[in-house]
N, C-alpha and C. Protein backbone atom coordinates (compact mmCIF):
# COMPACT_ATOMS: atom_id res chain seq x y z
N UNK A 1 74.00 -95.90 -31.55
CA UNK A 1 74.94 -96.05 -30.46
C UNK A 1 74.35 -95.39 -29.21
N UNK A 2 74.30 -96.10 -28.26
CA UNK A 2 73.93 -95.56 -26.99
C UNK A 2 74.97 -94.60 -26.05
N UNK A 3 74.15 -93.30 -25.51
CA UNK A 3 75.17 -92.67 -24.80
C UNK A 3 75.14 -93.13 -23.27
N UNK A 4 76.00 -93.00 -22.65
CA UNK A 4 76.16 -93.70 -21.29
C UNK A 4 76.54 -92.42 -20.59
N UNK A 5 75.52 -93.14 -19.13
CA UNK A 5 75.51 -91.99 -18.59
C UNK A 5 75.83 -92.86 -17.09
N UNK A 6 76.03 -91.89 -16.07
CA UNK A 6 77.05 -92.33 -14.56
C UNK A 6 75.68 -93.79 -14.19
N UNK A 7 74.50 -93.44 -14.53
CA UNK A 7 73.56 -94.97 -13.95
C UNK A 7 74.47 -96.10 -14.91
N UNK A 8 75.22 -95.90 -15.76
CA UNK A 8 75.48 -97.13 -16.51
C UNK A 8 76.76 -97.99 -15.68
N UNK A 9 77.72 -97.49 -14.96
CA UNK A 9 78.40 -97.76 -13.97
C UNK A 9 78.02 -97.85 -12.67
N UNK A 10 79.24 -98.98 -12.20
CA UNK A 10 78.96 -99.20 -10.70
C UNK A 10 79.47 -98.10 -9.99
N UNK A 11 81.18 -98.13 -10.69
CA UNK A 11 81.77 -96.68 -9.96
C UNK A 11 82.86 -96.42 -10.98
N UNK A 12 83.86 -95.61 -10.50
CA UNK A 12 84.41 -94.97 -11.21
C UNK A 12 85.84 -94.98 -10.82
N UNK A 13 87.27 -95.42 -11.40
CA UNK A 13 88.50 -95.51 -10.71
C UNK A 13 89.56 -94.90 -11.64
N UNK A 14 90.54 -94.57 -10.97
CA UNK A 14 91.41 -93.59 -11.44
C UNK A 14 92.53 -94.07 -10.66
N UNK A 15 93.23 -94.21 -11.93
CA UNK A 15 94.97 -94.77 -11.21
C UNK A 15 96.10 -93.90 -11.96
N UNK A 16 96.70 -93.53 -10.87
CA UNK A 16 98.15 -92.17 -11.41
C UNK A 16 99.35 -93.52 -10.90
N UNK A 17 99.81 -93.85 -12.59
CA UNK A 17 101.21 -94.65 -12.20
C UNK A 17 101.93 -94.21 -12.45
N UNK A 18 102.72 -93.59 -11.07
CA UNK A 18 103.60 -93.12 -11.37
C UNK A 18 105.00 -94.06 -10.76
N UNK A 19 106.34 -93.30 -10.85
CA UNK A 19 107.41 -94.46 -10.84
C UNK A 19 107.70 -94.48 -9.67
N UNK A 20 107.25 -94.16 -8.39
CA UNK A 20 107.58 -94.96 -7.33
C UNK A 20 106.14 -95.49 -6.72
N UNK A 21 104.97 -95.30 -6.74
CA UNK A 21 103.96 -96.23 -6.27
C UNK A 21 103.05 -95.36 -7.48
N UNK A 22 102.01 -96.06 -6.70
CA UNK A 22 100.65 -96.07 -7.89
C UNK A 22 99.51 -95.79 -6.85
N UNK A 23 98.52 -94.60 -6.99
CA UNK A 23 97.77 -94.23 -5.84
C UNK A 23 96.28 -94.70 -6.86
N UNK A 24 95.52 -95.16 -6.44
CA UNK A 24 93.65 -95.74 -6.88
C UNK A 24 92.83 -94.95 -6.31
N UNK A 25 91.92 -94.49 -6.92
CA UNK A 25 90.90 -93.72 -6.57
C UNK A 25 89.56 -94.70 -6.92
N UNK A 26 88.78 -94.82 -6.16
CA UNK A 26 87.28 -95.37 -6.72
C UNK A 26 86.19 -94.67 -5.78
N UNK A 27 85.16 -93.91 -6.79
CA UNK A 27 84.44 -93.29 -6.57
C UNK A 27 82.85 -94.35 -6.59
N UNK A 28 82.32 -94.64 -5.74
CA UNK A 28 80.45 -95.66 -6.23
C UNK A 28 79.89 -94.63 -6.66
N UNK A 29 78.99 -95.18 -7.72
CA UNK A 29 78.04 -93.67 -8.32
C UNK A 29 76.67 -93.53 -7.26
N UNK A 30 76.78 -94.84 -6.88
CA UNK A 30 75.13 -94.88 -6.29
C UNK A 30 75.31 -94.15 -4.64
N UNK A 31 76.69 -93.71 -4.08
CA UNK A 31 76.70 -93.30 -2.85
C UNK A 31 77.39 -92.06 -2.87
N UNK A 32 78.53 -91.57 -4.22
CA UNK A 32 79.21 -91.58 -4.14
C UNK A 32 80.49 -91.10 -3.48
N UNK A 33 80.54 -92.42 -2.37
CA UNK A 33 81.59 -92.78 -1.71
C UNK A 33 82.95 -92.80 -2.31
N UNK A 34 84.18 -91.68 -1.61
CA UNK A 34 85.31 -92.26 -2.55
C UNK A 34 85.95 -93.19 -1.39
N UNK A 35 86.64 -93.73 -2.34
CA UNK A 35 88.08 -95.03 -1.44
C UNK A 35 89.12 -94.78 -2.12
N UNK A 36 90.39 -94.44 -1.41
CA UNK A 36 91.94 -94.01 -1.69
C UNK A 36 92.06 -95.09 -1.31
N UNK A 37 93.46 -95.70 -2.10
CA UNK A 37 94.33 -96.28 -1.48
C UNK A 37 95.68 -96.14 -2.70
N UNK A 38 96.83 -96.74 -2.40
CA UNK A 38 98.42 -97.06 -2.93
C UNK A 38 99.28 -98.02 -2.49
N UNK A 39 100.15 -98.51 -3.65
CA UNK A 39 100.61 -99.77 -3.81
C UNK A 39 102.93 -99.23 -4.08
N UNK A 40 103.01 -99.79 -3.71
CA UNK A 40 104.91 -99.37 -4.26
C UNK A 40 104.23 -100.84 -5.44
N UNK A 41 105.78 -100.03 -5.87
CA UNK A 41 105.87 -101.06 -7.56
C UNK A 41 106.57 -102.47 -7.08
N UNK A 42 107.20 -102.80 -6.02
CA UNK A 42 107.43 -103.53 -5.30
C UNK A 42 106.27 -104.80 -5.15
N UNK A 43 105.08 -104.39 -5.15
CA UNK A 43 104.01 -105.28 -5.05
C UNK A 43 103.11 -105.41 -6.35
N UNK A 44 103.78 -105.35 -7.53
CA UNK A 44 103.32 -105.23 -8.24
C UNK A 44 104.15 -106.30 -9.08
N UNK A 45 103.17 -107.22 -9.66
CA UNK A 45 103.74 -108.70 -10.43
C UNK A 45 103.97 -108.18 -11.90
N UNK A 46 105.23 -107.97 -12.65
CA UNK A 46 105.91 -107.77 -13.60
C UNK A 46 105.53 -108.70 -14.52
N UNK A 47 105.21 -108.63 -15.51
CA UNK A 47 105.17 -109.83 -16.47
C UNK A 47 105.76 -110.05 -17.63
């Protein structure tokens, strides 16, 4: 089994859902640049 290491990704994202919006984190490994952003549950397609 191969171990993976941060070259094996593009980047890296992290989502806290919580119950009134949902905030995204994405980190690029190759810069790493972060990008925030958040959504209300409002925009979010229920299925």
């Amino acid at each position: 089994m191969k171990v993976l290491t941060i070259d094996d990704f593009a980047a890296f994202i992290g989502i806290d859902w919580a119950d009134k919006k949902h905030d995204i984190c994405e980190i690029a490994t190759t810069t790493l640049k972060n990008t925030a952003s958040s959504t209300s549950l409002t925009a979010i397609r229920r299925v």
